[in-house]
PDB file of N, CA and C in Angstrom:
ATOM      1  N   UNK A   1      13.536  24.048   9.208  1.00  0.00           N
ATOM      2  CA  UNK A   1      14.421  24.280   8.085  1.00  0.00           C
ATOM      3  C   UNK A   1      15.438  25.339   8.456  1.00  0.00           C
ATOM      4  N   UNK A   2      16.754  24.885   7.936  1.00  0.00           N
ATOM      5  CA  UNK A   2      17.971  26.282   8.347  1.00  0.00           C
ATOM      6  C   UNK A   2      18.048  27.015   7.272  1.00  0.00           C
ATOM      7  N   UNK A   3      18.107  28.193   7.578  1.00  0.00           N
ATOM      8  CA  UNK A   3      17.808  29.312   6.407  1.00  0.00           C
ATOM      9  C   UNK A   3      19.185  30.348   6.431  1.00  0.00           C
ATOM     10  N   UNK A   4      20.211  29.905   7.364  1.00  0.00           N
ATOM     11  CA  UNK A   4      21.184  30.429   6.662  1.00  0.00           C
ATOM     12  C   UNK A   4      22.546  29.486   6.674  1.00  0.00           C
ATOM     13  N   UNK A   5      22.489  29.896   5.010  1.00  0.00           N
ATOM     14  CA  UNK A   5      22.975  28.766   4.063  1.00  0.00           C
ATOM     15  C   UNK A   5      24.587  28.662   4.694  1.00  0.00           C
ATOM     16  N   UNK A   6      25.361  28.937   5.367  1.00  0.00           N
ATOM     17  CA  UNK A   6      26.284  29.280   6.171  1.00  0.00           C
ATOM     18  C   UNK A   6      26.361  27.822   7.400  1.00  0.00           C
ATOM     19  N   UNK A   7      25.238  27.701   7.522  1.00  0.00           N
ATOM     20  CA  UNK A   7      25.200  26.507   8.906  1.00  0.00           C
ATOM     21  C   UNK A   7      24.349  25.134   8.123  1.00  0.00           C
ATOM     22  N   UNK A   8      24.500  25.239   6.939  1.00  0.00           N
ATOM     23  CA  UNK A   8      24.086  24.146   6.014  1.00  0.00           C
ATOM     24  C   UNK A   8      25.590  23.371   5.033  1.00  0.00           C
ATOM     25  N   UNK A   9      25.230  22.093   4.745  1.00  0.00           N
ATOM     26  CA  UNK A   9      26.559  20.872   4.238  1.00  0.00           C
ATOM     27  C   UNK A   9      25.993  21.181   2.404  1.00  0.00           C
ATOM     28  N   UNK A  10      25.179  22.752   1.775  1.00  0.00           N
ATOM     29  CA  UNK A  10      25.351  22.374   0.452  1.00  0.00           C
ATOM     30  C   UNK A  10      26.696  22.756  -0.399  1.00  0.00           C
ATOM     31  N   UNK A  11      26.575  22.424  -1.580  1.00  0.00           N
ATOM     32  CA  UNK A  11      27.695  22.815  -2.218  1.00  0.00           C
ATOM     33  C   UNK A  11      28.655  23.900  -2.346  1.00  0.00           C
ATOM     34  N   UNK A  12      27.288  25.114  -1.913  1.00  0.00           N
ATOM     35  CA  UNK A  12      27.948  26.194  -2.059  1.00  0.00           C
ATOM     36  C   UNK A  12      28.634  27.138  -0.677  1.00  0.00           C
ATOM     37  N   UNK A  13      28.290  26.070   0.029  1.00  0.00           N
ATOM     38  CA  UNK A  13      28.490  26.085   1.993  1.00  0.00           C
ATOM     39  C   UNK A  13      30.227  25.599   2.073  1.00  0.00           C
ATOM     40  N   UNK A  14      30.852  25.873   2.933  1.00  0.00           N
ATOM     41  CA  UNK A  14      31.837  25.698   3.539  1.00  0.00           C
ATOM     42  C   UNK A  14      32.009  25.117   4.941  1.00  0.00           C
ATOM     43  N   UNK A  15      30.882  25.151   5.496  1.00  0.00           N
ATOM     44  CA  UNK A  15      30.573  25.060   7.180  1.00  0.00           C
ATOM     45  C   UNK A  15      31.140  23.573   7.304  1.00  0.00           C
ATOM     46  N   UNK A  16      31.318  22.399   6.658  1.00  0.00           N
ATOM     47  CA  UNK A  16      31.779  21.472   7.175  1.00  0.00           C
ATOM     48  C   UNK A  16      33.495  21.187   6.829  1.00  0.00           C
ATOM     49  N   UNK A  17      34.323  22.134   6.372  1.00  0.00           N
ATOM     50  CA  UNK A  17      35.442  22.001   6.130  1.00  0.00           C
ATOM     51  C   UNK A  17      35.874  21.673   7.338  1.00  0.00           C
ATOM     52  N   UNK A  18      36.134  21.847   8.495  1.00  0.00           N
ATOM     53  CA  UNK A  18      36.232  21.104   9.967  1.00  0.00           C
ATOM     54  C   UNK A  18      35.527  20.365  10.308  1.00  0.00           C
ATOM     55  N   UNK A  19      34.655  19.491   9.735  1.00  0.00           N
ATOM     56  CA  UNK A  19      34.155  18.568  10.142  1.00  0.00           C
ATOM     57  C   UNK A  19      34.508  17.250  10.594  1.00  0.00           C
ATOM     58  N   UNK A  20      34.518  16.540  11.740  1.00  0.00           N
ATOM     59  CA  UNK A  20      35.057  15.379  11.542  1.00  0.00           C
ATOM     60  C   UNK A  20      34.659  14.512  10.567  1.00  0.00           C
ATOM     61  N   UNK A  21      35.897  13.623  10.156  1.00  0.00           N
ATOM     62  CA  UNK A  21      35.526  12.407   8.994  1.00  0.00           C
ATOM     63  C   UNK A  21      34.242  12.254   9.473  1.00  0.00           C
ATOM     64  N   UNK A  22      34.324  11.759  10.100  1.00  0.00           N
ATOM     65  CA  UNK A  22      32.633  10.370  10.519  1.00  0.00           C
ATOM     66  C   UNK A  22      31.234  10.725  10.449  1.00  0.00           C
ATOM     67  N   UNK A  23      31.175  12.567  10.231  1.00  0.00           N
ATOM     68  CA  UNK A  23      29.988  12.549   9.335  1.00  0.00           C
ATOM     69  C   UNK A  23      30.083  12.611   8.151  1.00  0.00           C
ATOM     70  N   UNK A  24      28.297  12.188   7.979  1.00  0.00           N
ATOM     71  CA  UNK A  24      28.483  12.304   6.560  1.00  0.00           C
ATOM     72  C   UNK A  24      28.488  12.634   5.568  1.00  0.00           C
ATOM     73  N   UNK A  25      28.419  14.435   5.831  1.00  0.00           N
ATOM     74  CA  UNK A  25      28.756  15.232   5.120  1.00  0.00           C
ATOM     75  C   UNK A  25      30.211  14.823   4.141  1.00  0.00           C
ATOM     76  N   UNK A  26      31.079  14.719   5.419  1.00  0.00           N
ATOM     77  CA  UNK A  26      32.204  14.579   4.605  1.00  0.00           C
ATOM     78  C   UNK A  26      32.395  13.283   4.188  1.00  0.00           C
ATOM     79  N   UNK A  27      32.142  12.678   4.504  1.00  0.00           N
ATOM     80  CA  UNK A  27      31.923  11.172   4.181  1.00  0.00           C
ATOM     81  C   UNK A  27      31.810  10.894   2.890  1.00  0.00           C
ATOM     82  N   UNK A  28      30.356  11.758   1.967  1.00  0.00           N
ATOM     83  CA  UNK A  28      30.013  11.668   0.603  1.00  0.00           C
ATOM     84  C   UNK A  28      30.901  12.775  -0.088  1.00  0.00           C
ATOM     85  N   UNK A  29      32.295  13.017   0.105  1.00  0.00           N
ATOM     86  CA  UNK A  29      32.526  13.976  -0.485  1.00  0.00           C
ATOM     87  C   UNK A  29      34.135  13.648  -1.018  1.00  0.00           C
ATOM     88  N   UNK A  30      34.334  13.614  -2.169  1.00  0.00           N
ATOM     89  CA  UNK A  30      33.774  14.180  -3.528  1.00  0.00           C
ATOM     90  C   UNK A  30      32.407  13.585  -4.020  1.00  0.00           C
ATOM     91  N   UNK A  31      31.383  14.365  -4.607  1.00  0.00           N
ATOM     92  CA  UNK A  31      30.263  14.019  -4.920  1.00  0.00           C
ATOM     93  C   UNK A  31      30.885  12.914  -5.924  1.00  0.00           C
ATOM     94  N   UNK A  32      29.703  11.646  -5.875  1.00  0.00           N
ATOM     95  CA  UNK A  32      30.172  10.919  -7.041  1.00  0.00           C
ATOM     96  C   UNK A  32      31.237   9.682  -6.961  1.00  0.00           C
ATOM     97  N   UNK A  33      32.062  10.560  -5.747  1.00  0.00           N
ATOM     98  CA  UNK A  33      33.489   9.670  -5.427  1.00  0.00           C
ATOM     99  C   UNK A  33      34.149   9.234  -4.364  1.00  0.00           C
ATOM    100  N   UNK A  34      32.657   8.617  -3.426  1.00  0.00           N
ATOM    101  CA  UNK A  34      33.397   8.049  -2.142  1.00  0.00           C
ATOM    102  C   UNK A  34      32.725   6.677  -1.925  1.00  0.00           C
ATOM    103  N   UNK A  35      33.104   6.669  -0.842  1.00  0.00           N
ATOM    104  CA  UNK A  35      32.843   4.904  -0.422  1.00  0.00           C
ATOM    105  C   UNK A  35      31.466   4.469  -0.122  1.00  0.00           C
ATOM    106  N   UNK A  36      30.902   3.994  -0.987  1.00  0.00           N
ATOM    107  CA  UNK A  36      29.467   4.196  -1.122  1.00  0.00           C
ATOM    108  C   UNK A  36      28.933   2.523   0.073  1.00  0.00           C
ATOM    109  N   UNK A  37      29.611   1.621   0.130  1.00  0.00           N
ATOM    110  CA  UNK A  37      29.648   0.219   0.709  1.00  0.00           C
ATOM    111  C   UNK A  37      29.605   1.300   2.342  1.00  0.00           C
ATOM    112  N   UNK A  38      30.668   2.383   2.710  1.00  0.00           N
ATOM    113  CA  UNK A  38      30.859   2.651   4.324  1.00  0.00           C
ATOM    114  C   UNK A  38      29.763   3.163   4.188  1.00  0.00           C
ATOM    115  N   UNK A  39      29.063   4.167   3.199  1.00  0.00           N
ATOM    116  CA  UNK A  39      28.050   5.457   3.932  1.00  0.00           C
ATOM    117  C   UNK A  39      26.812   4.249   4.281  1.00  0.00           C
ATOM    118  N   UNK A  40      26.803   2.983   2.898  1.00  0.00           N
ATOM    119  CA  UNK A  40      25.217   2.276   3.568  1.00  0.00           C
ATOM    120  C   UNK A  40      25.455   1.581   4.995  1.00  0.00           C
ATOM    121  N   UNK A  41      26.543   1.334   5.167  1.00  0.00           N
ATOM    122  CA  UNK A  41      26.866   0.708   6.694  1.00  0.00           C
ATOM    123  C   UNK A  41      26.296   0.942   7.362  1.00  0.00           C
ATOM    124  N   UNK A  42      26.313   2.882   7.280  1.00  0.00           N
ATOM    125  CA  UNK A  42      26.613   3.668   8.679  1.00  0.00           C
ATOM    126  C   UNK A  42      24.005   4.628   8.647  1.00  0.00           C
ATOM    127  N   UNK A  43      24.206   4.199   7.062  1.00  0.00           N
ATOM    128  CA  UNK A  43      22.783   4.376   6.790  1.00  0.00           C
ATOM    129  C   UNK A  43      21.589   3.132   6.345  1.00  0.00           C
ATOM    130  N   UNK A  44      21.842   2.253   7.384  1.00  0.00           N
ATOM    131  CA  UNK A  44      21.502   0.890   6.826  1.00  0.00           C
ATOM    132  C   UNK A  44      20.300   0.668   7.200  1.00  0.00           C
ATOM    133  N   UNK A  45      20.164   1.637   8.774  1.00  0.00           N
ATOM    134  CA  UNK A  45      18.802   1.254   9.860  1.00  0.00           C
ATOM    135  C   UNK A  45      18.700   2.984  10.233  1.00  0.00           C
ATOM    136  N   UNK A  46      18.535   3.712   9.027  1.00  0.00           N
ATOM    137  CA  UNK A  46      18.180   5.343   9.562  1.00  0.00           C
ATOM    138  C   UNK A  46      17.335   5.651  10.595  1.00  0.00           C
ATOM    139  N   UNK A  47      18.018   6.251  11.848  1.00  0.00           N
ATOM    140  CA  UNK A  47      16.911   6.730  13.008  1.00  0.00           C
ATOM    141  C   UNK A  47      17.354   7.762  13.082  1.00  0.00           C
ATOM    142  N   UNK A  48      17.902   8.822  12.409  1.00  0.00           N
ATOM    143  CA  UNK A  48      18.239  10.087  12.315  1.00  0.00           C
ATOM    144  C   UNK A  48      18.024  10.369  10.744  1.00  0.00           C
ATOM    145  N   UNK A  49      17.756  12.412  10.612  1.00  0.00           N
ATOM    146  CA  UNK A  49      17.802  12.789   9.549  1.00  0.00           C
ATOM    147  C   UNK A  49      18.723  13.934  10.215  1.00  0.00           C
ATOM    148  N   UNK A  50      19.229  14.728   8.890  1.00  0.00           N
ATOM    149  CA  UNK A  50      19.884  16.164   9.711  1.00  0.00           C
ATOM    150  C   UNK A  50      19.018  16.994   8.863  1.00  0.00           C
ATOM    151  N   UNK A  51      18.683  17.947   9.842  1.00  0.00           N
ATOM    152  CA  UNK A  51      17.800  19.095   9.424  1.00  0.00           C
ATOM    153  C   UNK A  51      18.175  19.752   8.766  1.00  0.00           C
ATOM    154  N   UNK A  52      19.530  19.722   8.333  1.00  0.00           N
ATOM    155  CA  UNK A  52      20.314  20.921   7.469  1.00  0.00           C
ATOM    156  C   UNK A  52      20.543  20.219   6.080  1.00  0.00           C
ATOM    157  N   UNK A  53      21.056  19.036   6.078  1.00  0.00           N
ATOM    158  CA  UNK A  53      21.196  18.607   4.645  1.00  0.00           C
ATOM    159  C   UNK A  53      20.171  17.136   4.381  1.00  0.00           C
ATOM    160  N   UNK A  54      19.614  17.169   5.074  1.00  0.00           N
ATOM    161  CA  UNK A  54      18.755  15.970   4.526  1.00  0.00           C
ATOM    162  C   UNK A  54      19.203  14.551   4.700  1.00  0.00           C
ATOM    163  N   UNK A  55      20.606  14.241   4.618  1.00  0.00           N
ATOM    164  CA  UNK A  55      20.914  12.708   4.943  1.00  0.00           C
ATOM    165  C   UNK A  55      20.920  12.220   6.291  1.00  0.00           C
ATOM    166  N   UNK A  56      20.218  11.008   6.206  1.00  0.00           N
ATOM    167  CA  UNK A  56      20.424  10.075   7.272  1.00  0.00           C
ATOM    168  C   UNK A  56      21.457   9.083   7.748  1.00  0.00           C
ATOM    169  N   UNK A  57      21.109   8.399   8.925  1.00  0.00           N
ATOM    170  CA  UNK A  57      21.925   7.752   9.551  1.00  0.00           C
ATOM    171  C   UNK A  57      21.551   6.852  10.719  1.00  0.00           C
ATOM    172  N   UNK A  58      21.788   5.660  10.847  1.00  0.00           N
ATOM    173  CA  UNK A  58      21.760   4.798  11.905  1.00  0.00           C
ATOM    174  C   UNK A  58      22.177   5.703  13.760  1.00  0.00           C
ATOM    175  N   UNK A  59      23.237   6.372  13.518  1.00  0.00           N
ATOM    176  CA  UNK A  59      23.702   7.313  14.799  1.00  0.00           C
ATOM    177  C   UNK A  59      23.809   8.843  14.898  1.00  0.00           C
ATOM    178  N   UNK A  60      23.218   8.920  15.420  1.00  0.00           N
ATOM    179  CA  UNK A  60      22.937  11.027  15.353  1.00  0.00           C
ATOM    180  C   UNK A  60      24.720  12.061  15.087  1.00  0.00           C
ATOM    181  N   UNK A  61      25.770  10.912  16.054  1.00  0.00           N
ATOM    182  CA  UNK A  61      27.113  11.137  15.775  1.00  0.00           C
ATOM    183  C   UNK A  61      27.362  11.552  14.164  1.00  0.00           C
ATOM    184  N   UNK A  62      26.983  10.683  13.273  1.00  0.00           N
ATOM    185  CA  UNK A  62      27.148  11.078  11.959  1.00  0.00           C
ATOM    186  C   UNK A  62      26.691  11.679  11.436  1.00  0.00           C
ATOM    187  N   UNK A  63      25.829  12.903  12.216  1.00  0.00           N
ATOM    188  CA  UNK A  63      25.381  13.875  11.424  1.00  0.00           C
ATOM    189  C   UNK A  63      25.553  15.366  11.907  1.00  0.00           C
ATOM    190  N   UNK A  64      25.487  16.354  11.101  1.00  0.00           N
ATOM    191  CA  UNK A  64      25.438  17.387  11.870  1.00  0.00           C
ATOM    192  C   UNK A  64      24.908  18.286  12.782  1.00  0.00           C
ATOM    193  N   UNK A  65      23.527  18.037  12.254  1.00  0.00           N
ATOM    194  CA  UNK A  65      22.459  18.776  12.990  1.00  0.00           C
ATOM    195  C   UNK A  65      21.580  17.464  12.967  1.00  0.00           C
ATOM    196  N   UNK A  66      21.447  16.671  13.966  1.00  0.00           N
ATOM    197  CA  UNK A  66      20.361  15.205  13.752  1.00  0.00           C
ATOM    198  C   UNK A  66      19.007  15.786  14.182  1.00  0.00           C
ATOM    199  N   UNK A  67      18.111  15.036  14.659  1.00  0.00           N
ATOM    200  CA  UNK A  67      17.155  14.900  14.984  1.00  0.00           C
ATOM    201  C   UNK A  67      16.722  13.515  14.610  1.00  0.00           C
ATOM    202  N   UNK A  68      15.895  12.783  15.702  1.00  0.00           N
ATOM    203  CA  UNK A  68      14.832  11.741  15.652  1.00  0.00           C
ATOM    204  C   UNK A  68      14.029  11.677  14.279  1.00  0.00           C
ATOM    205  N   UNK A  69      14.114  10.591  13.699  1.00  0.00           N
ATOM    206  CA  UNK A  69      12.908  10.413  12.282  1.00  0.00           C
ATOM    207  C   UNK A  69      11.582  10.105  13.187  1.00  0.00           C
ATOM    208  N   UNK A  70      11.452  10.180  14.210  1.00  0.00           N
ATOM    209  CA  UNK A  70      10.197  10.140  14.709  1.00  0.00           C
ATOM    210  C   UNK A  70       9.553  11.273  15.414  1.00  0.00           C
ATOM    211  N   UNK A  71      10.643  12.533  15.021  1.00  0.00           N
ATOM    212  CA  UNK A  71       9.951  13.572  15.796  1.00  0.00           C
ATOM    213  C   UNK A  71      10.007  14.724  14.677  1.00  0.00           C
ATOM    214  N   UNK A  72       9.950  14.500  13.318  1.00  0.00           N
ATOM    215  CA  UNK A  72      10.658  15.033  12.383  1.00  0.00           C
ATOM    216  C   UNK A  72       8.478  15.207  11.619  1.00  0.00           C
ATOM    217  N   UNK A  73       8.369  16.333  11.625  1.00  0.00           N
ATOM    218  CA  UNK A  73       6.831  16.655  11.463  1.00  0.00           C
ATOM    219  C   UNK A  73       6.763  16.360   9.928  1.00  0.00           C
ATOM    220  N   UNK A  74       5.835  15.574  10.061  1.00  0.00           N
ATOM    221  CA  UNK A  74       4.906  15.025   8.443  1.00  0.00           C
ATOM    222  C   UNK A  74       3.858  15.929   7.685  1.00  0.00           C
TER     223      UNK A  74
END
């Protein structure tokens, strides 16, 4: 877990204002008001989570901090 909220995609974070489009941080953003058809595209066959905000993804590229859903402790 990342514990400073600085290197985390929540609301009250800034850290992905340089982010490229193609994650998906920025991807879902405006909450509520993005292209919900691209994000399932790109989250259709999740083999990544990001340790920092929780969403997944088919390619580790689209995330910020990825990691393996198979190495991700239960």
């Amino acid at each position: 877990m990342v514990d400073d909220k600085n290197n985390c995609c929540g609301q009250d974070s800034d850290c992905c204002e340089n982010m490229p489009e193609h994650r998906m941080c920025m991807m879902t953003r405006p909450l509520g008001k993005f292209d919900l058809e691209k994000v399932i595209k790109l989250a259709d066959n999740p083999q990544y989570i990001c340790k920092c905000c929780g969403r997944m993804a088919n390619d580790k590229e689209n995330l910020c901090s990825p990691v393996t859903l198979n190495r991700v402790d239960r």
